[in-house]
N, C-alpha and C. Protein backbone atom coordinates (compact mmCIF):
# COMPACT_ATOMS: atom_id res chain seq x y z
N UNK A 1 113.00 77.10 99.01
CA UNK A 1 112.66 76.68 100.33
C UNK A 1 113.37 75.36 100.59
N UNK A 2 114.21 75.36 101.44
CA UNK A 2 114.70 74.32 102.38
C UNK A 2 114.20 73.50 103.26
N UNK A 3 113.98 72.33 103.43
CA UNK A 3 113.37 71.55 104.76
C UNK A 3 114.06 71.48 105.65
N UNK A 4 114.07 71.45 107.10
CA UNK A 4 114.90 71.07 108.18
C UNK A 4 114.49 70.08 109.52
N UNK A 5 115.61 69.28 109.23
CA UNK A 5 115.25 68.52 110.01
C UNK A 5 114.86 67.14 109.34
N UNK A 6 114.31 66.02 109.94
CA UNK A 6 113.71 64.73 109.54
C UNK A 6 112.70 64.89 109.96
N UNK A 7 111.84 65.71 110.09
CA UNK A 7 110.26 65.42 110.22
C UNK A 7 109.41 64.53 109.68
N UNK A 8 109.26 65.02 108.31
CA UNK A 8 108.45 65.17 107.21
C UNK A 8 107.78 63.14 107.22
N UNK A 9 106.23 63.42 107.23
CA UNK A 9 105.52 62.29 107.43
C UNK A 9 105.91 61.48 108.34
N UNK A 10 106.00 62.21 110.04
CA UNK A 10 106.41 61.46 111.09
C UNK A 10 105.28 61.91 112.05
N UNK A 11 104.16 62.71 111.69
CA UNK A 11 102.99 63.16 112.93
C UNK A 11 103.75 64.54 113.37
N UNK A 12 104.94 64.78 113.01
CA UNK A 12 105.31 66.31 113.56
C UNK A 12 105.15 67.41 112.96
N UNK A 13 105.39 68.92 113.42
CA UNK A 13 105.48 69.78 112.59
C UNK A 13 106.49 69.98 112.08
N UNK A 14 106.59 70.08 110.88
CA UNK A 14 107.75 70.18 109.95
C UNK A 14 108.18 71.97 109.63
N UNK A 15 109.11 72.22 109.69
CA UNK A 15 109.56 73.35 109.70
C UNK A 15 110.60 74.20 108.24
N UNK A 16 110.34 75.07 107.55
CA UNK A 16 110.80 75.21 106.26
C UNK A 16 111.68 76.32 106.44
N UNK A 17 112.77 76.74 106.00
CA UNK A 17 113.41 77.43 105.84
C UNK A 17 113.50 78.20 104.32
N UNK A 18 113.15 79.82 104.56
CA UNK A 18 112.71 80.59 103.43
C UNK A 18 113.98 81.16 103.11
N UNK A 19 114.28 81.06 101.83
CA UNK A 19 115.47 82.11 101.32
C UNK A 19 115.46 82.77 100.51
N UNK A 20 115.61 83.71 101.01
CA UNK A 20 114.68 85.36 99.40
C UNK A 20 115.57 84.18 98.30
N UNK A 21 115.50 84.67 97.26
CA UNK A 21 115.82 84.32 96.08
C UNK A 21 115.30 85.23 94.92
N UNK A 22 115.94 85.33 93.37
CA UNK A 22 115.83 86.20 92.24
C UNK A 22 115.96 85.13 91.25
N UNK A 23 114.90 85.37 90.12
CA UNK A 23 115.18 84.48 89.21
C UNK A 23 115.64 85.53 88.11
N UNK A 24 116.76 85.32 87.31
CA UNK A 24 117.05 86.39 86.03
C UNK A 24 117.19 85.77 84.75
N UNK A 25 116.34 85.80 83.95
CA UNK A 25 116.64 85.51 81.95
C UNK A 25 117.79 85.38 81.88
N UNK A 26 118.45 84.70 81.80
CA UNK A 26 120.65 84.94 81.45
C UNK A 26 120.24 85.81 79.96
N UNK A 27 119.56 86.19 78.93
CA UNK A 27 120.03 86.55 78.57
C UNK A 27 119.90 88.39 78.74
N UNK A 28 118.82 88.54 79.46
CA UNK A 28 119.12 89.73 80.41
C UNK A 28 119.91 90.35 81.41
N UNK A 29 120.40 89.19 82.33
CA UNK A 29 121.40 89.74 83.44
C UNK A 29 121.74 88.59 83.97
N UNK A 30 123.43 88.33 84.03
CA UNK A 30 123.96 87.52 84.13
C UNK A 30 124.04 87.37 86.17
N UNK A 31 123.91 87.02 87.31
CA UNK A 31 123.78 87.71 88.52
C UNK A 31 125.32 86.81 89.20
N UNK A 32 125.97 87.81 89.76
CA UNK A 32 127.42 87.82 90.23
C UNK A 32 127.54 87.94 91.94
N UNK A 33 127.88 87.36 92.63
CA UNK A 33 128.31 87.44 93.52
C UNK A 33 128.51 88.90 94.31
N UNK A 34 128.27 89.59 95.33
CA UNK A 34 128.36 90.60 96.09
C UNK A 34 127.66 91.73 94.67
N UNK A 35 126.47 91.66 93.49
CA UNK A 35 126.19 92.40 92.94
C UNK A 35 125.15 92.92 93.60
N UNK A 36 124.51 94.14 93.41
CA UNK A 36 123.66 94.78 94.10
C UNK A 36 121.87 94.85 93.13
N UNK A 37 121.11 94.43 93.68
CA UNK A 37 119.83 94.24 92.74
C UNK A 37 118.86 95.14 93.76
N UNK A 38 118.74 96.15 92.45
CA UNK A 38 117.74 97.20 93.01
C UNK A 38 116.29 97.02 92.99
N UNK A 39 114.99 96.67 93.37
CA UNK A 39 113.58 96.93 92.76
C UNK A 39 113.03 98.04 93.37
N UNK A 40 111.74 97.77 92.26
CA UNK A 40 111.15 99.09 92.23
C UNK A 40 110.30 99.35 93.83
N UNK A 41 109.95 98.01 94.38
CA UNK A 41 109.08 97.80 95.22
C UNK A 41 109.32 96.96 96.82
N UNK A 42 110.05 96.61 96.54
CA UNK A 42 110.58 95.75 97.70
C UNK A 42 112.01 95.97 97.99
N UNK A 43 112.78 97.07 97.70
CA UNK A 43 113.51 97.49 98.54
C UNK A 43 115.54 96.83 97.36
N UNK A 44 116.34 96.76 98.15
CA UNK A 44 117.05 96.32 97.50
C UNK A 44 118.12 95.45 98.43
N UNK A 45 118.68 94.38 97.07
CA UNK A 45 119.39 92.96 97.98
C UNK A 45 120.64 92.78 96.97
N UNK A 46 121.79 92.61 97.91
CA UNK A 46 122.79 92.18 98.02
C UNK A 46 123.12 90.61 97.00
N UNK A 47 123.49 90.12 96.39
CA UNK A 47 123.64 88.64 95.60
C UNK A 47 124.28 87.82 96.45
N UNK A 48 123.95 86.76 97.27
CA UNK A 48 125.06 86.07 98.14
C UNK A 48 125.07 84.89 97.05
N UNK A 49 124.47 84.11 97.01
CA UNK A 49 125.01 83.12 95.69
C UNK A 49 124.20 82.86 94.53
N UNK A 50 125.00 82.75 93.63
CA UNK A 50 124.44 82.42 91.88
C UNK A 50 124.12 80.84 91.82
N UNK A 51 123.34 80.12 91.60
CA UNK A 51 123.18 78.73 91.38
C UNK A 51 123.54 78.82 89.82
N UNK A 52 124.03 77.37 89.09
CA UNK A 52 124.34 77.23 87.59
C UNK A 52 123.14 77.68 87.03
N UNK A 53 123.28 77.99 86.02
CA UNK A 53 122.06 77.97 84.82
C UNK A 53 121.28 76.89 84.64
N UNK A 54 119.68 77.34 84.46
CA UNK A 54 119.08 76.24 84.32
C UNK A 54 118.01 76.66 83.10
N UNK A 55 118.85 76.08 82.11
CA UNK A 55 118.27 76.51 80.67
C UNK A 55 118.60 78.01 80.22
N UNK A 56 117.07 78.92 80.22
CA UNK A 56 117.22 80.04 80.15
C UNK A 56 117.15 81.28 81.45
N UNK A 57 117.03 80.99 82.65
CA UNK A 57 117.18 81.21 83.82
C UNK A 57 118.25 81.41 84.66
N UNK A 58 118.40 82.19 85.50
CA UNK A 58 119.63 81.92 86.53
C UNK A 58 118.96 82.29 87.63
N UNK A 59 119.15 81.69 88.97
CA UNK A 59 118.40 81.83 90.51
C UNK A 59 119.57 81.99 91.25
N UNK A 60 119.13 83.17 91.89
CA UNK A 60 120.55 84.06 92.85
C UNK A 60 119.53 83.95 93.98
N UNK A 61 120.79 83.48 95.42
CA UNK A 61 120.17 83.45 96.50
C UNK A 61 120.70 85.07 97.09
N UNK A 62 119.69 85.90 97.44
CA UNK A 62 119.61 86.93 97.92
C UNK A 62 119.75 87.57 99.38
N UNK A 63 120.02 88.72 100.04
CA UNK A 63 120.05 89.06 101.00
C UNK A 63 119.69 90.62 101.02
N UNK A 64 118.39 90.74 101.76
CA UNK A 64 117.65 92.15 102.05
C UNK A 64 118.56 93.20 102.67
N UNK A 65 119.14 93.84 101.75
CA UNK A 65 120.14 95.49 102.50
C UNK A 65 119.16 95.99 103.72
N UNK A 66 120.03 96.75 104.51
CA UNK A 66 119.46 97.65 105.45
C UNK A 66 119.35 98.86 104.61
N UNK A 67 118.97 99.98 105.27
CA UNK A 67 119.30 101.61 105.17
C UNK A 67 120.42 102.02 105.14
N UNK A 68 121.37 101.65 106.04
CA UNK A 68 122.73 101.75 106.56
C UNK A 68 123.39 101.38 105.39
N UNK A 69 123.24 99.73 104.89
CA UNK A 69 124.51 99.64 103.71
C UNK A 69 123.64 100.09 102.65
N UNK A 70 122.81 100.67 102.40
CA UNK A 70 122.58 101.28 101.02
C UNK A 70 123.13 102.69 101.33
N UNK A 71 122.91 103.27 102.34
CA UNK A 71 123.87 104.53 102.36
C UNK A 71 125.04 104.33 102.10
N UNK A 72 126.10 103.45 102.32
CA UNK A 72 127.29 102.89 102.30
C UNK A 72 127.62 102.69 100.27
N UNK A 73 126.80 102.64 99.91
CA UNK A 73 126.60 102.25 98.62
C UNK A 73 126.25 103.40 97.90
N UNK A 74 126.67 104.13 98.53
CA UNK A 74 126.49 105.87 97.69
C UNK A 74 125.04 105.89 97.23
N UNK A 75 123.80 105.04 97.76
CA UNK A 75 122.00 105.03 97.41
C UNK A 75 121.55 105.91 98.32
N UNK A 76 120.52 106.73 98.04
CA UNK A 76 119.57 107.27 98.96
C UNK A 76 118.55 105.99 99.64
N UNK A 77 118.65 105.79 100.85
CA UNK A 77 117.05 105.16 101.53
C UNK A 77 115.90 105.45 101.43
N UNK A 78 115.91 106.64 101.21
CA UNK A 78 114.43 107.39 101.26
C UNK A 78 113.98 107.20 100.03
N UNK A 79 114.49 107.09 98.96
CA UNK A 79 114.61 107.50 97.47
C UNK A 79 112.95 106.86 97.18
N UNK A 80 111.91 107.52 96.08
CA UNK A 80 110.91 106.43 96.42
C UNK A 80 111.43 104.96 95.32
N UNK A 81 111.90 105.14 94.55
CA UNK A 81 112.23 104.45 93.63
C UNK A 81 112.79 103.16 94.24
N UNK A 82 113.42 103.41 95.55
CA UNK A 82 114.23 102.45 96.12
C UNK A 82 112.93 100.99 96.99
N UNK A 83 111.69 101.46 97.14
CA UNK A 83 110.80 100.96 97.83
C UNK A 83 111.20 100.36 99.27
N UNK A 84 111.77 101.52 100.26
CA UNK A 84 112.10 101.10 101.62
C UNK A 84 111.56 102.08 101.99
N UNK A 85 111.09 101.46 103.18
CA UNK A 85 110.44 102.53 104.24
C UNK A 85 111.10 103.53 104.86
N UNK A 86 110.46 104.82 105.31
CA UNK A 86 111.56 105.99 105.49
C UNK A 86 111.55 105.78 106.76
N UNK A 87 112.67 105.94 107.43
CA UNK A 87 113.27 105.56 108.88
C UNK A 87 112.40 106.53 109.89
């Protein structure tokens, strides 16, 4: 989460900016740029950026696929495995 703006302890509302994000074990999965991260439950996201390693961790800032580019991606949408809602 991002802050925006100069609000913060001025009497205003302060406003946050949410950015999916993935945390991965490095020594489970290293996360790469334009890689594709499937779950079981929430659907599947695109890798827009890898932050450095932090220890045993790596935090990839994420981006929620449509239907459209998972079709594009040779995936079924419907699939249940894929956890997206059927159109």
């Amino acid at each position: 989460m991002s802050e925006l703006g100069e609000l913060l302890r001025g009497g205003f509302a302060d406003r946050a900016e949410l950015t999916p994000r993935i945390i991965f074990l490095r020594s489970q999965v290293v996360p790469v740029r334009d890689a594709i991260v499937v779950t079981r439950d929430l659907g599947a996201y695109y890798v827009d950026h890898d932050h450095a390693p932090d220890d045993i961790t790596v935090t990839a800032e994420v981006v929620k696929m449509t239907p459209s580019q998972i079709t594009e991606q040779g995936l079924d949408p419907n699939a249940d495995w894929l956890g997206l809602p059927a159109p």
